[in-house]
Every structure is written in structure tokens, then in C-alpha cells.
Protein backbone atom coordinates (compact mmCIF):
# COMPACT_ATOMS: atom_id res chain seq x y z
CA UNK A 1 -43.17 10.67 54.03
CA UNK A 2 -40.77 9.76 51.36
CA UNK A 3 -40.06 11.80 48.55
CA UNK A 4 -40.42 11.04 45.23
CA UNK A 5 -37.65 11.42 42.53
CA UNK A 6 -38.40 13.71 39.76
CA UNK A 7 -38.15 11.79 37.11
CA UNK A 8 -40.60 9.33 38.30
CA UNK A 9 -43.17 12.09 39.20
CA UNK A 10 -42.45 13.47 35.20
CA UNK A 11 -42.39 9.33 33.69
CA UNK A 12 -45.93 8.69 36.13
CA UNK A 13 -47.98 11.91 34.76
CA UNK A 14 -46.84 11.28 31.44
CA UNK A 15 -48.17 7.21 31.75
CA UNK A 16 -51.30 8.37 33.15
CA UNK A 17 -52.16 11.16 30.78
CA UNK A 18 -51.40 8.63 28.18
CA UNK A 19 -53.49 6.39 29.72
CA UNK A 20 -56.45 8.95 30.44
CA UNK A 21 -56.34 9.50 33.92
CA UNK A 22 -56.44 11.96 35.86
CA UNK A 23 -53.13 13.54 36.57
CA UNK A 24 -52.52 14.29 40.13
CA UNK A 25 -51.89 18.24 40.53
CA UNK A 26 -52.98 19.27 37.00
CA UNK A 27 -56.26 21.15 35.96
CA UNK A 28 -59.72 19.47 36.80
CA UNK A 29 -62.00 17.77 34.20
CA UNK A 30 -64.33 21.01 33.13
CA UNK A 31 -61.28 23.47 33.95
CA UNK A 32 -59.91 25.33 30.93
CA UNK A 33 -56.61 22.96 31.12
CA UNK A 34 -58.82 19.82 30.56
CA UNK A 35 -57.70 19.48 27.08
CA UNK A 36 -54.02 18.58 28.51
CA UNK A 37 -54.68 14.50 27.89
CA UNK A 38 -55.12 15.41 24.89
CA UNK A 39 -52.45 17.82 24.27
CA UNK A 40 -50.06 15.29 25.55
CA UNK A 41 -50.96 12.35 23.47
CA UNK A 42 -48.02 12.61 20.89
CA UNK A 43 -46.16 12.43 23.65
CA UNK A 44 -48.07 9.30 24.82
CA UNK A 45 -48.13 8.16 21.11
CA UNK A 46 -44.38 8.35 20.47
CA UNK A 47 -43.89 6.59 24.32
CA UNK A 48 -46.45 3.43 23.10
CA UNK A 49 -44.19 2.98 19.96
CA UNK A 50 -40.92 2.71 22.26
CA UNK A 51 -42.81 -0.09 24.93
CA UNK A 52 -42.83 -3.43 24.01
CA UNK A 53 -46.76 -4.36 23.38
CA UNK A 54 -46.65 -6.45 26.35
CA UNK A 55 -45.30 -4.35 28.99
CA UNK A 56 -47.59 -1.87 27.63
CA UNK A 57 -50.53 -4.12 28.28
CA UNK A 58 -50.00 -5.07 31.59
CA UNK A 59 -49.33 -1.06 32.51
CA UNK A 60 -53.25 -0.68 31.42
CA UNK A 61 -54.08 -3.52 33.58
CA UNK A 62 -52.74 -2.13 36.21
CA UNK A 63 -53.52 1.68 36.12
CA UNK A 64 -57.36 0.53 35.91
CA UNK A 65 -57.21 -1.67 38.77
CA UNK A 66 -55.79 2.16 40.35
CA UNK A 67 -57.49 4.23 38.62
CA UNK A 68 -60.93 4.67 41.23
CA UNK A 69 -58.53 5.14 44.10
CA UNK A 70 -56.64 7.35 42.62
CA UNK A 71 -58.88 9.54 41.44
CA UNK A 72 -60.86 9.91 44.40
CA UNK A 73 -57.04 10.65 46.57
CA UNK A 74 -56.51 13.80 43.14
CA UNK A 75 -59.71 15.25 43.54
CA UNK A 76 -61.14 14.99 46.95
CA UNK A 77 -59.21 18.19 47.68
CA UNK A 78 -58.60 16.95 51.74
CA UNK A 79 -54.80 16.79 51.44
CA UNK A 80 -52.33 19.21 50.22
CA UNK A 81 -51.41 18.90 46.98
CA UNK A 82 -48.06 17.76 47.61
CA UNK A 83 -49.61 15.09 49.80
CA UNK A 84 -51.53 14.17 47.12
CA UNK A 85 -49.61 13.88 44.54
CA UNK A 86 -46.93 11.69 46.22
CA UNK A 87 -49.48 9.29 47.19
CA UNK A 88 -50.96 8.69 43.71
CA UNK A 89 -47.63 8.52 41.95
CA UNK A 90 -45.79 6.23 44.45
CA UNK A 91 -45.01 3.02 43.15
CA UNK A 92 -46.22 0.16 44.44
CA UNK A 93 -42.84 -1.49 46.21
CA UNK A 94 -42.41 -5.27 46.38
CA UNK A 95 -40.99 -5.77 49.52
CA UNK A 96 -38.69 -9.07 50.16
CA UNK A 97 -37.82 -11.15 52.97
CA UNK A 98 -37.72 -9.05 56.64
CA UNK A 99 -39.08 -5.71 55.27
CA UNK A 100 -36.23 -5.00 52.29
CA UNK A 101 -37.16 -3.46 49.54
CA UNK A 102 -33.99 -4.20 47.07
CA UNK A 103 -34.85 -6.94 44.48
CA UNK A 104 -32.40 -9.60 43.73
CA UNK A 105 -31.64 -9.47 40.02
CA UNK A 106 -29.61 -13.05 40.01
CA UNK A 107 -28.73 -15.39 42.32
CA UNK A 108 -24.33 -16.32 42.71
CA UNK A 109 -23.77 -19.86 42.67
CA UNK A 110 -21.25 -19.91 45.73
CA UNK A 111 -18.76 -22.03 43.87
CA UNK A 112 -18.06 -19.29 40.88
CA UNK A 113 -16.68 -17.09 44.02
CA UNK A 114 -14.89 -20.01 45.88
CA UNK A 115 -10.92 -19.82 45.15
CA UNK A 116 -10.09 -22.83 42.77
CA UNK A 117 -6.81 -21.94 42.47
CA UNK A 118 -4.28 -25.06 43.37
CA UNK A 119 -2.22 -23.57 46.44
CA UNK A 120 1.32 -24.36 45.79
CA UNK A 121 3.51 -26.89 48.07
CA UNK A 122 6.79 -28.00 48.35
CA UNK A 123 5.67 -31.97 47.59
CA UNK A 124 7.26 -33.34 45.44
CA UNK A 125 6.48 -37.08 43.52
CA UNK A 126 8.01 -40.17 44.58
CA UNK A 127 9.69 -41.29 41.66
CA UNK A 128 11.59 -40.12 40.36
CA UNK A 129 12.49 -37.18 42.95
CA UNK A 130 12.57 -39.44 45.77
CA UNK A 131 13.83 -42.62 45.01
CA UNK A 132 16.53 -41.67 42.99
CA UNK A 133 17.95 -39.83 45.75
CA UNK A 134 17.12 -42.87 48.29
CA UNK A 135 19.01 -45.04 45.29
CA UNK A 136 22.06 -42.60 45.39
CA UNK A 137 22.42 -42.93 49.23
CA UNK A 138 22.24 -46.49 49.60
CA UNK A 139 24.86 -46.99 46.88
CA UNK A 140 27.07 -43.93 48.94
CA UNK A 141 27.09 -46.31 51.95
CA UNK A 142 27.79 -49.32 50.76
CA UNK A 143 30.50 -48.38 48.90
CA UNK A 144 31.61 -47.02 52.19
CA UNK A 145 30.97 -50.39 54.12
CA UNK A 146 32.75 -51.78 51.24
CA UNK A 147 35.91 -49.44 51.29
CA UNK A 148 35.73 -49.36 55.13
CA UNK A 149 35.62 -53.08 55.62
CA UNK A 150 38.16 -53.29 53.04
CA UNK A 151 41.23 -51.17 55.01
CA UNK A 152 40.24 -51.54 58.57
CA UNK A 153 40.75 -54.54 60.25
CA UNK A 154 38.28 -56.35 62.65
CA UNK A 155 39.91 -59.28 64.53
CA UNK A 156 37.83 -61.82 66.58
CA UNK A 157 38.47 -62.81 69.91
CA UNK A 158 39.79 -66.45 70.79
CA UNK A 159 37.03 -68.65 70.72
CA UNK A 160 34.43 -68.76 74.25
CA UNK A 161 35.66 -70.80 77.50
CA UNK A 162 32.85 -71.97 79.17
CA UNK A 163 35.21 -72.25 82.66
CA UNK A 164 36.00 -68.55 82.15
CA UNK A 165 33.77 -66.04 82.47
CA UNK A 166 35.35 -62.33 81.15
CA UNK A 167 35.31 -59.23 84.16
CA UNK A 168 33.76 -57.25 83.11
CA UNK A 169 30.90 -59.27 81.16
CA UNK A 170 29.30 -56.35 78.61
CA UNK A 171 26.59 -56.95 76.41
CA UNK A 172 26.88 -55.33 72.83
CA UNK A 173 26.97 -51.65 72.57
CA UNK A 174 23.25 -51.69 71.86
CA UNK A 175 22.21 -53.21 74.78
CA UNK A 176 24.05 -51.70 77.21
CA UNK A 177 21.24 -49.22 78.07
CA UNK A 178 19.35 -51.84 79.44
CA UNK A 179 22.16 -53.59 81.25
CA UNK A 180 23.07 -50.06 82.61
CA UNK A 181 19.73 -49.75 83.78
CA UNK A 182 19.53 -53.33 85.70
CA UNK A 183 22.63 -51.99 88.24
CA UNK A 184 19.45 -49.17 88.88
CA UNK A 185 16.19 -51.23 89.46
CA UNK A 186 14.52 -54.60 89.49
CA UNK A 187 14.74 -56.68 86.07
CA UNK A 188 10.92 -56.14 85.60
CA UNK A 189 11.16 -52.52 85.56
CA UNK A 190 14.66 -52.44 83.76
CA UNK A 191 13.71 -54.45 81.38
CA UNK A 192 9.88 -54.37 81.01
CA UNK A 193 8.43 -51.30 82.88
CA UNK A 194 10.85 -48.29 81.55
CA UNK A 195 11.26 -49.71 77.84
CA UNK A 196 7.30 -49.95 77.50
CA UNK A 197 6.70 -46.48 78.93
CA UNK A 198 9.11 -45.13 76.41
CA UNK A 199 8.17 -47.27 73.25
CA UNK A 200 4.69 -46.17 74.16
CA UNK A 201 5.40 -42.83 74.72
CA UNK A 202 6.89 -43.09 71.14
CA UNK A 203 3.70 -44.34 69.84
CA UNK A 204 1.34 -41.66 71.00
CA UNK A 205 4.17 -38.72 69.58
CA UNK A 206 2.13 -38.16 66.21
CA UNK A 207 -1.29 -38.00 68.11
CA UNK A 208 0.02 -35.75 70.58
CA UNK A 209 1.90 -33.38 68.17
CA UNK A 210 -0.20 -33.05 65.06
CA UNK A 211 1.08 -30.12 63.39
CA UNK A 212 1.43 -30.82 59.71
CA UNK A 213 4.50 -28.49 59.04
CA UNK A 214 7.77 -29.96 58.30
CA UNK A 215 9.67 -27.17 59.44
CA UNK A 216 12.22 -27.60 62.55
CA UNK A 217 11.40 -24.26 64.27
CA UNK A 218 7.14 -25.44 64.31
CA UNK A 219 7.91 -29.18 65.48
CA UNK A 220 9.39 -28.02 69.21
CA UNK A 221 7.08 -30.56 71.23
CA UNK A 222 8.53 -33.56 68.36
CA UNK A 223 11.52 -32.25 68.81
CA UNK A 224 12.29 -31.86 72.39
CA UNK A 225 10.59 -35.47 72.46
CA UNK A 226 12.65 -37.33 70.42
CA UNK A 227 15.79 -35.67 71.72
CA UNK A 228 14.89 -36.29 75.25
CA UNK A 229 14.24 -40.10 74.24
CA UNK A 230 17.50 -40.11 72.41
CA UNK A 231 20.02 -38.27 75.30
CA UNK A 232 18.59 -40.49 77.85
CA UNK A 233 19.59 -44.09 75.74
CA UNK A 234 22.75 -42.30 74.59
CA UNK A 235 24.21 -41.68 78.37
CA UNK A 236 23.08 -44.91 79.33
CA UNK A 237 24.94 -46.51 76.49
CA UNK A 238 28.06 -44.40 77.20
CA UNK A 239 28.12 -44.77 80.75
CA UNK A 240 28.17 -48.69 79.97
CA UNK A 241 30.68 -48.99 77.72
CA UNK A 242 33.46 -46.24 79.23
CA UNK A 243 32.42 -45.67 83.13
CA UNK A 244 32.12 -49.37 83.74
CA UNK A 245 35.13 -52.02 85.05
CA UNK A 246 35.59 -54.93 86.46
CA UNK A 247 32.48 -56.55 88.10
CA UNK A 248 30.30 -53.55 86.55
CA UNK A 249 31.35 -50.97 88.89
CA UNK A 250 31.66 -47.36 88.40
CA UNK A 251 35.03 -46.44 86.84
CA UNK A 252 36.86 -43.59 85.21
CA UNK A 253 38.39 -44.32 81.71
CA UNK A 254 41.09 -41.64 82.18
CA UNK A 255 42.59 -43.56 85.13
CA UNK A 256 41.65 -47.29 85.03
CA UNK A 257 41.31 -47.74 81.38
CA UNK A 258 38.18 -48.79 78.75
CA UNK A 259 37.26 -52.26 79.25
CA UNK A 260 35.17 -52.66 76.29
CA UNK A 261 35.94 -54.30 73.17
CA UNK A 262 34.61 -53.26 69.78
């Protein structure tokens, strides 16, 4: 059985003396300690001035709804007196939802313990942090282009003969990737079939890889992608405009010269 605190045992006798009950463990009614109610209503008298009227109220209403069972448990003499007097003076418990006994005294809105705190980034606005530095590198390279264009010279060739046809015939330096790759396979998959597969495979690189960090070392897949994509067009470029001669055949710059023109 569980035991009862002290203090509630001392606060319980005291209510019910005040009240005129029985007190569980003390002399009978007719015993020579009968007078103790009485003896102890200062005690009840200076408690009643410290309740509020209202709690004191409903305390009555309650010990005389107890009051027949409790003083049949007191005097029926059955039980032990420590039996007894732990089942009178109990408390009533309120017990909650699945057997606990613990009463909620308020209820915590979940968003005053939710972090609100802004977490801070490395964003930063477009304007003016952005396009004043976009601003300051388009006006770096054109006055490059301008400076360049300025001190280098670029002469054109003599003007196209349609009876002569140049060895070897080159296409511009960005196309050469695909006219490298038309000495390897069929025109529909040089020039369809392998270009689609990797402007495709371009396409589906930020739903394949969508890891929001914009450091290097946590974008490998990107990464490795793009500079696969990029070394592949790069030595077919190179290999057509160094490694190629006369009638498009395989040559070595070192020994039979570049035949491309800038």
C-alpha cells in the first residue's frame, strides 16, 4: 500500500477535526480524549481565516459526502490502525489519460519552443552585390576585346573560288567536334544520335544531382559530369584542328605541320 506523507496525514486530521469528524487513530467518541475536536478548534479557527470562503466550502461538501464511509473504515476496529488510517486520509487521486496520475498545470503552445531564429547564409541580394560585379566584368572584357582587337591583327583570306576546293576543308573551331566525329560513325549518329544523348544528359544533371550546397568538394557527381562532357568535346576539337591534314587524315603537327587557319 502506499504511504502517506506526513504532512498530509498532520494537514487531513487537522481538516477533519475542524470539520467534526472523526479523526482516524485518535480517541473514540465517549473516551476521555473526546474533547480533542474541540480542543483543536483554534487551530481549525485560525486555518478557516487563512482559506478562501470558497475553497473552504467545497472542502465541507466534500468531507460529508466521506464522512459515513469514513467513519465506519475509523471505528469498525477490523484493520490495523495503520491500515486504517491510510485509507481514510488518502486523497482521492484524479487519474489522467492511461493510468497517470500527474496533472497538467498548462498546456505549451508548440510554436513558443520552435527555434525562430533566422539561420544565417552566405546569400547575398542581387543588386547591388551582384550586378555590380557582373557590370565590372563585362566592362573588364570589352575593354580587352577592344585593346586586343586594337594591336593584333586578323587578316582575311582571298576571297572563295568556287573551282577550288581547300585540302584540308575544316569547319570552324567550334564545329570541329562534330566533323571529328563524322570520320567515326554514320551522319545520323554523328550528328543527331551522340549530340542528343549528351544535351539530354545535360538536361537531367540538376534532377539527378540535387544537393543544394555550392561547395566544390559536395558537388562530385556535377562535377565529374560536366568535366567528362567538357574533356570529351575538348579532344575532339583538338584532334580536329592539330592531328588532321590533307584530305582529313590523321597527322602529327610536329612533323607535317598545322593546317588550320585561325
Amino acid at each position: 500500500m502506499t504511504e502517506v506523507p506526513e504532512h498530509l496525514l498532520r494537514r487531513s486530521k487537522e481538516r477533519r477535526a475542524a470539520l467534526g469528524l472523526p479523526v482516524p487513530g485518535g480517541p473514540e467518541a465517549g473516551a476521555p480524549g473526546a474533547s480533542a475536536p474541540a480542543e483543536a478548534s483554534p487551530a481549525a479557527a485560525g486555518d478557516s481565516e487563512k482559506i478562501p470562503p470558497h475553497l473552504l466550502a467545497r472542502s465541507q461538501a466534500q468531507g460529508e459526502g466521506q464522512a459515513q464511509p469514513a467513519a465506519a473504515t475509523a471505528t469498525a476496529g477490523a484493520a490495523p490502525a495503520g491500515a486504517a488510517t491510510a485509507v481514510a486520509t488518502a486523497p482521492p487521486q484524479a487519474k489522467g489519460p492511461e493510468g497517470h496520475t500527474q496533472r497538467l498545470l498548462t498546456v505549451v503552445k508548440a510554436g513558443s519552443i520552435q527555434d525562430v531564429r533566422a539561420t544565417p547564409t552566405d546569400k547575398v541580394h542581387v543588386w547591388p552585390h551582384l550586378l555590380i560585379g557582373e557590370f565590372v566584368a563585362c566592362m573588364a572584357m570589352s575593354a580587352f576585346l577592344l585593346v586586343f582587337s586594337a594591336l593584333v591583327n586578323a587578316p582575311l583570306l582571298a576571297s572563295a573560288n568556287y573551282n577550288f576546293t581547300p585540302n584540308p576543308s575544316k569547319a570552324p573551331w567550334y564545329f570541329l567536334g562534330l566533323q571529328e566525329l563524322l570520320t567515326m560513325f554514320h551522319p545520323m549518329v554523328a550528328g543527331v544520335t551522340i549530340p542528343g544523348i549528351g544535351i539530354f544528359a545535360l538536361m537531367l544533371a540538376p534532377f539527378s544531382d540535387r544537393n543544394p550546397s555550392i561547395k566544390p568538394e559536395d558537388r562530385k557527381f556535377a562535377i565529374a559530369l560536366f568535366t567528362l562532357f567538357i574533356m570529351f568535346w575538348a579532344v575532339l576539337v583538338i584532334i580536329g584542328c592539330f592531328f588532321r591534314g590533307p584530305g582529313f587524315n590523321f597527322t602529327f603537327p610536329w612533323r607535317d605541320g598545322v593546317f588550320f587557319d585561325l
